[in-house]
N, C-alpha and C. Protein backbone atom coordinates (compact mmCIF):
# COMPACT_ATOMS: atom_id res chain seq x y z
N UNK A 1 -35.69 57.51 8.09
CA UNK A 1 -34.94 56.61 8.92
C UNK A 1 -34.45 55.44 8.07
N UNK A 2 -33.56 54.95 8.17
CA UNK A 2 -33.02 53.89 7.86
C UNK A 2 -33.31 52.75 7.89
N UNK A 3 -32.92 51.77 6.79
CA UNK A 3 -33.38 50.25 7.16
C UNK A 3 -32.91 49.44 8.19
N UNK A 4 -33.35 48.67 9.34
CA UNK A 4 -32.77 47.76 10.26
C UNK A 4 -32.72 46.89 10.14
N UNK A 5 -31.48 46.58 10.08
CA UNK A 5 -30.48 45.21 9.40
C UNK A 5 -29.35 44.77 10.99
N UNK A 6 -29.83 43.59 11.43
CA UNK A 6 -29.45 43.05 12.86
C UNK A 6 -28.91 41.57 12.29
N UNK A 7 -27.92 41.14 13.12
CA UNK A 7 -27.02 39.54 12.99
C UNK A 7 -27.17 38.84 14.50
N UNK A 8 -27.89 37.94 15.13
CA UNK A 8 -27.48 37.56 16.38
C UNK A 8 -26.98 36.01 15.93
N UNK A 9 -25.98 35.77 16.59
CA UNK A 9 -24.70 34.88 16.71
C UNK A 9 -24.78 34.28 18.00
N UNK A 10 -25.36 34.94 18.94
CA UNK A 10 -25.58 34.17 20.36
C UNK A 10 -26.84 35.32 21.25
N UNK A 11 -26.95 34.09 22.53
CA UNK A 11 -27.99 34.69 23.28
C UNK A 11 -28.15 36.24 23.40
N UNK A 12 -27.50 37.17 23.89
CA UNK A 12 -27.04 38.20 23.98
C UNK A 12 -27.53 39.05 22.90
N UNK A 13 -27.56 38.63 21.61
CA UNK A 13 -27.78 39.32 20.21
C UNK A 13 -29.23 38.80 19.75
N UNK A 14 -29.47 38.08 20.24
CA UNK A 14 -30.88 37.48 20.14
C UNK A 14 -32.04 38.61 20.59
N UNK A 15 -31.45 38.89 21.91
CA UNK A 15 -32.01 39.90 22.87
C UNK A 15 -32.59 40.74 22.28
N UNK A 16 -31.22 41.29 21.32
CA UNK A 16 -31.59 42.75 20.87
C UNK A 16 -32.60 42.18 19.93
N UNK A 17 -32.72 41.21 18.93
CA UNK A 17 -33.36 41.00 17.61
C UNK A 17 -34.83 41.19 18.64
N UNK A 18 -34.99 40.10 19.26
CA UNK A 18 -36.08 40.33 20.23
C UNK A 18 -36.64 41.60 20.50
N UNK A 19 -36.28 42.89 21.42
CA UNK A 19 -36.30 43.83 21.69
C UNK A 19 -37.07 44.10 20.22
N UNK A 20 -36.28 44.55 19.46
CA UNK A 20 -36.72 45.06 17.83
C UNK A 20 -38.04 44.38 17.23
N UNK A 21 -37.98 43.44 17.34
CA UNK A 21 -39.43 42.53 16.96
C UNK A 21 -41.00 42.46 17.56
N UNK A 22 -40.32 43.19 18.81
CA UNK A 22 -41.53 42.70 20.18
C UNK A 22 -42.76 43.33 19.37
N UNK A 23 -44.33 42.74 19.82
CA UNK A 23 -45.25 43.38 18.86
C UNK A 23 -45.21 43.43 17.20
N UNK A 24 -44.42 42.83 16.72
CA UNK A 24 -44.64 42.55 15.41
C UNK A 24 -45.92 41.32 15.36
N UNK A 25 -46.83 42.13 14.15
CA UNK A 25 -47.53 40.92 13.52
C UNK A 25 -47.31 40.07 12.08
N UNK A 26 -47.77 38.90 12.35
CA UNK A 26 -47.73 38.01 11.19
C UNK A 26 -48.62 37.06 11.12
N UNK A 27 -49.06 36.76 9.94
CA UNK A 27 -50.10 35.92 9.60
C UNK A 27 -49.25 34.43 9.51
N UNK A 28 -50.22 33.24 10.14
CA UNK A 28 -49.53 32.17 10.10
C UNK A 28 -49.26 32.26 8.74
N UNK A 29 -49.44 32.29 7.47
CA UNK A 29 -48.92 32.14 6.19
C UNK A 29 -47.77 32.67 6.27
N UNK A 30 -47.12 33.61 7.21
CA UNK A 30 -45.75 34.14 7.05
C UNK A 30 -44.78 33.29 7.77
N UNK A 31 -45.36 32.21 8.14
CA UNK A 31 -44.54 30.97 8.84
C UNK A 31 -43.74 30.18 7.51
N UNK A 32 -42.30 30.21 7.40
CA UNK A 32 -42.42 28.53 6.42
C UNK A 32 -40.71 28.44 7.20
N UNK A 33 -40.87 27.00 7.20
CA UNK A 33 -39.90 25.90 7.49
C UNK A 33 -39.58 25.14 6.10
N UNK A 34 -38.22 25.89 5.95
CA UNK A 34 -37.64 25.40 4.30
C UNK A 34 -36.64 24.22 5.34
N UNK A 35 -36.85 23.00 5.79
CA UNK A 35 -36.20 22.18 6.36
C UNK A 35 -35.06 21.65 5.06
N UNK A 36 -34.95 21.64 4.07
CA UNK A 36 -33.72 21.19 3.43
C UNK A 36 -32.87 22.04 3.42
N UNK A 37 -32.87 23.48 3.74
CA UNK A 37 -31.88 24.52 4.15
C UNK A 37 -31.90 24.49 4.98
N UNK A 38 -32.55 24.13 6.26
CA UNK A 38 -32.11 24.02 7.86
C UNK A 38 -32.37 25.71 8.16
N UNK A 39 -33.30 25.98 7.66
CA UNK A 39 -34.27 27.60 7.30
C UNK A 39 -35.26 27.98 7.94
N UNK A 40 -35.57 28.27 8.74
CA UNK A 40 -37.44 28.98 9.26
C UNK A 40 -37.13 30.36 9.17
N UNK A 41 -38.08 30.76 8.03
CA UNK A 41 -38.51 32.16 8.07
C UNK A 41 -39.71 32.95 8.47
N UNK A 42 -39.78 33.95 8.75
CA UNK A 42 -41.10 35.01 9.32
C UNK A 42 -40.97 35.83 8.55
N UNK A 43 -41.92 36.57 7.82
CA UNK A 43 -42.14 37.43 7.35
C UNK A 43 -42.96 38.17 8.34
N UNK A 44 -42.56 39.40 8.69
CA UNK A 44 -43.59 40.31 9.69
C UNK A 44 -43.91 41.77 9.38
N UNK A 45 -44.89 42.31 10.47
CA UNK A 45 -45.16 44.09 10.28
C UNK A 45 -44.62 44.53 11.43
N UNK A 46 -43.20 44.26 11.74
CA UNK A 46 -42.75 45.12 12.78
C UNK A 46 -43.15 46.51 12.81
N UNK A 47 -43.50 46.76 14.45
CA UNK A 47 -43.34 48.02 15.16
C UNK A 47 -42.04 48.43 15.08
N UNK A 48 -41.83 49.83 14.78
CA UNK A 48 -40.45 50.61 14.58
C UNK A 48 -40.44 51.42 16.36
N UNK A 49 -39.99 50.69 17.00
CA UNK A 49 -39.87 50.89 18.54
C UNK A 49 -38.65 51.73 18.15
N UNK A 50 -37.53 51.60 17.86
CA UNK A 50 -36.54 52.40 17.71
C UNK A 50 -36.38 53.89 17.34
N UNK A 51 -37.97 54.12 16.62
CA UNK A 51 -38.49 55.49 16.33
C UNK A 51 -38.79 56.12 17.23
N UNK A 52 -38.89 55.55 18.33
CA UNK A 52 -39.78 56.21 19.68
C UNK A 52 -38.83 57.48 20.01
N UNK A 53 -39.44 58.86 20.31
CA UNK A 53 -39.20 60.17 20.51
C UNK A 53 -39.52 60.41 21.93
N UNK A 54 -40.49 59.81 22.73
CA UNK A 54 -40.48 60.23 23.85
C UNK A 54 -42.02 59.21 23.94
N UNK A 55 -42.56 59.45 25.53
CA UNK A 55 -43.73 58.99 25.87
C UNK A 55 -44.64 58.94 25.37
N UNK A 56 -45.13 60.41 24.89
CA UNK A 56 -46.44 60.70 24.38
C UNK A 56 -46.15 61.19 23.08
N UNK A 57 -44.84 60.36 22.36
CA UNK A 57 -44.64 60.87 20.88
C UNK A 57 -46.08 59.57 19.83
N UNK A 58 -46.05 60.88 18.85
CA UNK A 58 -47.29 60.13 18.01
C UNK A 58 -46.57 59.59 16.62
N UNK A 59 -45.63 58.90 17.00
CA UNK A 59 -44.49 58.73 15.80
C UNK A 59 -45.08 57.28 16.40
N UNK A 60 -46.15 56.64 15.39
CA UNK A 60 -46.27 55.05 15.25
C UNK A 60 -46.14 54.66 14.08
N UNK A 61 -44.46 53.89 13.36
CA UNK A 61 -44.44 53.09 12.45
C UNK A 61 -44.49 51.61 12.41
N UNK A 62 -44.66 51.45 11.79
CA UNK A 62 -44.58 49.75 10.92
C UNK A 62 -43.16 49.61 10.00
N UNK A 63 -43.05 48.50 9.52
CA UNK A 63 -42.26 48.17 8.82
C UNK A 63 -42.27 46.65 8.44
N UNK A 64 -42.25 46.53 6.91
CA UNK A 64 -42.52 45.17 6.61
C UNK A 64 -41.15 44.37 6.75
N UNK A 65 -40.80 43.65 7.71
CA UNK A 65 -39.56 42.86 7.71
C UNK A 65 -39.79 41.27 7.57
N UNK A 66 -38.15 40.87 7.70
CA UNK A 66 -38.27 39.64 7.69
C UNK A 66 -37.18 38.72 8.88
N UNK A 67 -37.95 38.06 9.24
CA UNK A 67 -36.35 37.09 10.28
C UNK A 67 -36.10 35.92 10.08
N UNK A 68 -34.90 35.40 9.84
CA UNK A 68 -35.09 34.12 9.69
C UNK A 68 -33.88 33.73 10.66
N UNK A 69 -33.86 32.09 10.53
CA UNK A 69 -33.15 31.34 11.37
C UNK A 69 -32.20 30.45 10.86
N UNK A 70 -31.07 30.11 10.94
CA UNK A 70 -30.61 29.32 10.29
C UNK A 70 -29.99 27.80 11.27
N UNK A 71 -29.45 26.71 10.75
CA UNK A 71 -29.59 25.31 11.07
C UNK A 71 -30.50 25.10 12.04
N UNK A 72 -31.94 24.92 11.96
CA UNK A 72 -32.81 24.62 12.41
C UNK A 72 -32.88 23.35 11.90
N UNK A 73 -33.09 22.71 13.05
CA UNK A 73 -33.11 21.26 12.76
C UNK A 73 -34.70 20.22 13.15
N UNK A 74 -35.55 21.36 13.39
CA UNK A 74 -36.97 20.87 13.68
C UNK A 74 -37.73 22.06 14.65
N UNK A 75 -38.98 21.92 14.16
CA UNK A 75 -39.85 23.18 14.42
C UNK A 75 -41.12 22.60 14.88
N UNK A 76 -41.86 23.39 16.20
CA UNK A 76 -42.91 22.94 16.63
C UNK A 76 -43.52 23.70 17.21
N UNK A 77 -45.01 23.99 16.75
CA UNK A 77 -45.37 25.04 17.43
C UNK A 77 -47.18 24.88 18.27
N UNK A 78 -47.50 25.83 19.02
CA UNK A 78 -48.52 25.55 19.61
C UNK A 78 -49.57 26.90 19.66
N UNK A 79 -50.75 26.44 20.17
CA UNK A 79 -51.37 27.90 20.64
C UNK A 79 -52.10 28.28 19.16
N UNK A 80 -52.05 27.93 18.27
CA UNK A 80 -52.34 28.13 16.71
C UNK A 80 -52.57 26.53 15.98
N UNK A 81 -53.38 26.77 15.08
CA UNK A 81 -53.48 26.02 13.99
C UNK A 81 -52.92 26.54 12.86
N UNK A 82 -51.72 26.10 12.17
CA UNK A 82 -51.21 26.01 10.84
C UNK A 82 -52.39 25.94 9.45
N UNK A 83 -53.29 25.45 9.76
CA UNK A 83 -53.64 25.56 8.49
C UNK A 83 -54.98 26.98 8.76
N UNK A 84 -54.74 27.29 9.50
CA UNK A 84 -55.58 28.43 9.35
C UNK A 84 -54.92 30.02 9.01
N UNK A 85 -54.22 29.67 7.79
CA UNK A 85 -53.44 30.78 7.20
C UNK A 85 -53.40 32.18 7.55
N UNK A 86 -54.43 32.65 7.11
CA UNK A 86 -54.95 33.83 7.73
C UNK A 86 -55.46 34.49 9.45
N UNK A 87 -55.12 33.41 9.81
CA UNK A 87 -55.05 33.83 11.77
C UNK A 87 -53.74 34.63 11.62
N UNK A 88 -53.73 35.70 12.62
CA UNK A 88 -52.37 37.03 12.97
C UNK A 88 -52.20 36.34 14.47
N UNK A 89 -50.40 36.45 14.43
CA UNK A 89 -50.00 36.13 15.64
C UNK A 89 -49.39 37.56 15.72
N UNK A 90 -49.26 37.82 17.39
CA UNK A 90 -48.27 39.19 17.82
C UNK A 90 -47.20 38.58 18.62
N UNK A 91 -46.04 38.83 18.12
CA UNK A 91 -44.49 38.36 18.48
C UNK A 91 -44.75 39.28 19.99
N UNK A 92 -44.15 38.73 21.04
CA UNK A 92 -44.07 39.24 22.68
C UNK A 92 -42.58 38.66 22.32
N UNK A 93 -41.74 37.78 22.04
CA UNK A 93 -40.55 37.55 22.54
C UNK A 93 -39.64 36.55 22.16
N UNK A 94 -38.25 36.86 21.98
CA UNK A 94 -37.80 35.65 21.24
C UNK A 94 -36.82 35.49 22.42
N UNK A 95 -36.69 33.75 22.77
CA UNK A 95 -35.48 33.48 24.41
C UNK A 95 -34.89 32.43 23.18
N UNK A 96 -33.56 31.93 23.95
CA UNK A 96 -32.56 31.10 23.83
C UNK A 96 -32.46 29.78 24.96
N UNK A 97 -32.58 28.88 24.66
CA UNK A 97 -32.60 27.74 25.85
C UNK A 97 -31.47 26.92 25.43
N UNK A 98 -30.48 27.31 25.84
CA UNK A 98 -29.37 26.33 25.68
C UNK A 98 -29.69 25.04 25.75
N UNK A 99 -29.32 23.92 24.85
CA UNK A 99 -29.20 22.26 25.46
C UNK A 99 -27.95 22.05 26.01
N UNK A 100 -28.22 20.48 25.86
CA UNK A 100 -27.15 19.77 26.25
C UNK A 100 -25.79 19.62 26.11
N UNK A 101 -26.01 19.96 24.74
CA UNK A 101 -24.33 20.13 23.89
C UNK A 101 -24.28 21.24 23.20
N UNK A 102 -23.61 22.13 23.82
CA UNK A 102 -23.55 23.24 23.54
C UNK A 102 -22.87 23.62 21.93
N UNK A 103 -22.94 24.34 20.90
CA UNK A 103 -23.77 25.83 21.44
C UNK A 103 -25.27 25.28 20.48
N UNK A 104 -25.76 24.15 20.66
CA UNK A 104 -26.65 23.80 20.32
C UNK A 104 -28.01 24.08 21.70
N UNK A 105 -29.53 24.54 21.09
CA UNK A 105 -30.16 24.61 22.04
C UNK A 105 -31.72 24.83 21.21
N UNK A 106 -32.42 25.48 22.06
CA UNK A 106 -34.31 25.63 21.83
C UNK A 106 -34.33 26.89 21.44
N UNK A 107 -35.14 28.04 20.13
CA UNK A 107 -35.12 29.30 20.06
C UNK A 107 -36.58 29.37 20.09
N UNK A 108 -37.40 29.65 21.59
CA UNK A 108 -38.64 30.26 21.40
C UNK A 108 -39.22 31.29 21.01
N UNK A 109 -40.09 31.26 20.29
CA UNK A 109 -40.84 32.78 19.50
C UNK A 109 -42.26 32.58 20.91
N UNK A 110 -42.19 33.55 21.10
CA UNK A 110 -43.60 33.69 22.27
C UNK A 110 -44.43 34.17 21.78
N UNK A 111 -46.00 34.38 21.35
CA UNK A 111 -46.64 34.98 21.10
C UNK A 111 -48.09 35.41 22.16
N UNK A 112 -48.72 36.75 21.80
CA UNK A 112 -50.16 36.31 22.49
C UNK A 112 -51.02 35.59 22.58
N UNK A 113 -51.82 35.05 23.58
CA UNK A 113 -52.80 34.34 23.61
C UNK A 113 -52.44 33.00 23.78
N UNK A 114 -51.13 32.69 24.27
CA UNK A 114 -50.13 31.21 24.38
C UNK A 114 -49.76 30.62 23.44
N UNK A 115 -49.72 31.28 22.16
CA UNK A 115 -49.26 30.69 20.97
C UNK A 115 -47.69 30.50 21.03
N UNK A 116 -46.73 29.83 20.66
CA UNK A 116 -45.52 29.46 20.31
C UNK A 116 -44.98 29.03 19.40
N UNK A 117 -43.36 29.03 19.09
CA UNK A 117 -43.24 28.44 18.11
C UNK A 117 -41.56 27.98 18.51
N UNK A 118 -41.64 26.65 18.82
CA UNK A 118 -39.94 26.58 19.16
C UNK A 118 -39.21 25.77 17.83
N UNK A 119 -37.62 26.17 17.90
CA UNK A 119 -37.09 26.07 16.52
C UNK A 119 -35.71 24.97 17.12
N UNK A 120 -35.67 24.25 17.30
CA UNK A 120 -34.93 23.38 17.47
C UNK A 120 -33.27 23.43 16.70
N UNK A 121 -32.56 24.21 17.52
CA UNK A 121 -31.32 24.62 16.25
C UNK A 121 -30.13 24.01 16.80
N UNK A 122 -29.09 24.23 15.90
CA UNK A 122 -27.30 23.43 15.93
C UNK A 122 -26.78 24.31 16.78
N UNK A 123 -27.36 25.87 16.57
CA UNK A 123 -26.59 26.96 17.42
C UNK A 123 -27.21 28.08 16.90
N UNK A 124 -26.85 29.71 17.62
CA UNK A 124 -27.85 30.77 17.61
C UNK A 124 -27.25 31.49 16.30
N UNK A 125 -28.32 31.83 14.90
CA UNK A 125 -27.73 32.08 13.78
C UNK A 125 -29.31 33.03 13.34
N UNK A 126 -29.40 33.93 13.59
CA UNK A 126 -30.52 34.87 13.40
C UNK A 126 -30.23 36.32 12.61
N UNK A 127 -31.09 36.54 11.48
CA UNK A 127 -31.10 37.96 11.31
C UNK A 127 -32.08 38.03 11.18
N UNK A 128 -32.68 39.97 11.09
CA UNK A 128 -33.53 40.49 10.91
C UNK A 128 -33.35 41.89 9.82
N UNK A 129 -34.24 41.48 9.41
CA UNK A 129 -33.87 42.74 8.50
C UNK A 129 -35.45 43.53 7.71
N UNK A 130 -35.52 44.83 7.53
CA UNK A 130 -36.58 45.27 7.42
C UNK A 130 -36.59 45.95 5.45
N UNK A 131 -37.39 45.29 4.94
CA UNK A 131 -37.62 44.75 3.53
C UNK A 131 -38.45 46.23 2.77
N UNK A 132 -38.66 47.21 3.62
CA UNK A 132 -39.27 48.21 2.68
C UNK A 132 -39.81 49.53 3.32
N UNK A 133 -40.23 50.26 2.95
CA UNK A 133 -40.54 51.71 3.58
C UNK A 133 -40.97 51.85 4.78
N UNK A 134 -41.33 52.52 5.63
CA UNK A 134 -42.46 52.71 6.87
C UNK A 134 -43.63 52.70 6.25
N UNK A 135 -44.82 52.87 7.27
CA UNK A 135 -46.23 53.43 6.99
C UNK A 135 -46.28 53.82 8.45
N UNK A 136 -47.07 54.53 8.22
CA UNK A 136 -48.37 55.41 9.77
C UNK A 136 -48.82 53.87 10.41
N UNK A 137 -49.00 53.60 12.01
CA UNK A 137 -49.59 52.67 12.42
C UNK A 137 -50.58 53.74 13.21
N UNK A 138 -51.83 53.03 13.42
CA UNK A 138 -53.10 53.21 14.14
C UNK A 138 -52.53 53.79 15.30
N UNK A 139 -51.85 52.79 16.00
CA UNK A 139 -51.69 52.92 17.33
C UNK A 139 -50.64 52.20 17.59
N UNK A 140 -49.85 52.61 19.17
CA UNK A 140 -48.99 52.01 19.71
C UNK A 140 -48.71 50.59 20.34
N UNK A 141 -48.54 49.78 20.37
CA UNK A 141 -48.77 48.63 21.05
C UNK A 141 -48.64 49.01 22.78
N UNK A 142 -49.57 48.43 23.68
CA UNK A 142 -49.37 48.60 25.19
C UNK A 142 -49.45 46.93 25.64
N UNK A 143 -48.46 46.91 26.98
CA UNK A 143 -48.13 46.50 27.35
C UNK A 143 -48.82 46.53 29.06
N UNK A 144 -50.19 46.00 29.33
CA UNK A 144 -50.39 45.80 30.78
C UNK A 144 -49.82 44.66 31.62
N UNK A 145 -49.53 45.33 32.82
CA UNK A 145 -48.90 44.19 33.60
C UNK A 145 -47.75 44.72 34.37
């Protein structure tokens, strides 16, 4: 399969990056806020959801990717301690909160266990892109509820 290489430009395209990400893990160390580039990057182990064959297919990949953000203008996050490097967050969801003056607004990263991470941006400027081979995952991520 191919590498997945995504551009979101607005809410709508966010969605999809979202969709693609959901269940990815990352270690807070894969957090950094390069604030003189107006930069927050993630490094993650996305789930290859796009591989999915059917219900009870046993096709579970990974993939080491990366997402970043661009004119981020301040970052704040909760639910986690930063300096505890080695804690794993699991991505559930990335939304768009428009502000005041448009197309400026809030880009939340949702994670489990109430962790967050909102990115304070000029406007919606996201890619994702996946940095190297598959591997076999354990298991599927589930979703109760």
């Amino acid at each position: 399969m191919s590498q997945l290489k995504l551009v979101a430009l607005d809410e709508q395209d966010l969605q999809v990056i979202s969709a693609h990400s959901q269940d990815a893990v990352m270690k807070v160390s894969d957090l950094v806020y390069l604030a003189a580039e107006k930069r927050f990057v993630v490094v993650m182990n996305r789930f290859v959801w796009e591989n999915r064959k059917g219900l009870f297919s046993r096709n579970n990949e990974r993939r080491r990717s990366a997402l970043h953000f661009e004119a981020v203008r301040g970052v704040k996050t909760a639910g986690f301690a930063r300096d505890k490097a080695d804690d794993v967050l699991s991505l559930l969801a990335i939304r768009f909160e428009p502000g005041s003056e448009a197309p400026a607004g809030v880009i939340e990263l949702t994670c489990s266990a109430g962790a967050a991470i909102r990115l304070e941006v000029d406007y919606v400027e996201a890619r994702l892109a996946d940095l190297g081979a598959a591997w076999q995952a354990a298991s599927r991520p589930t979703h109760i509820g």
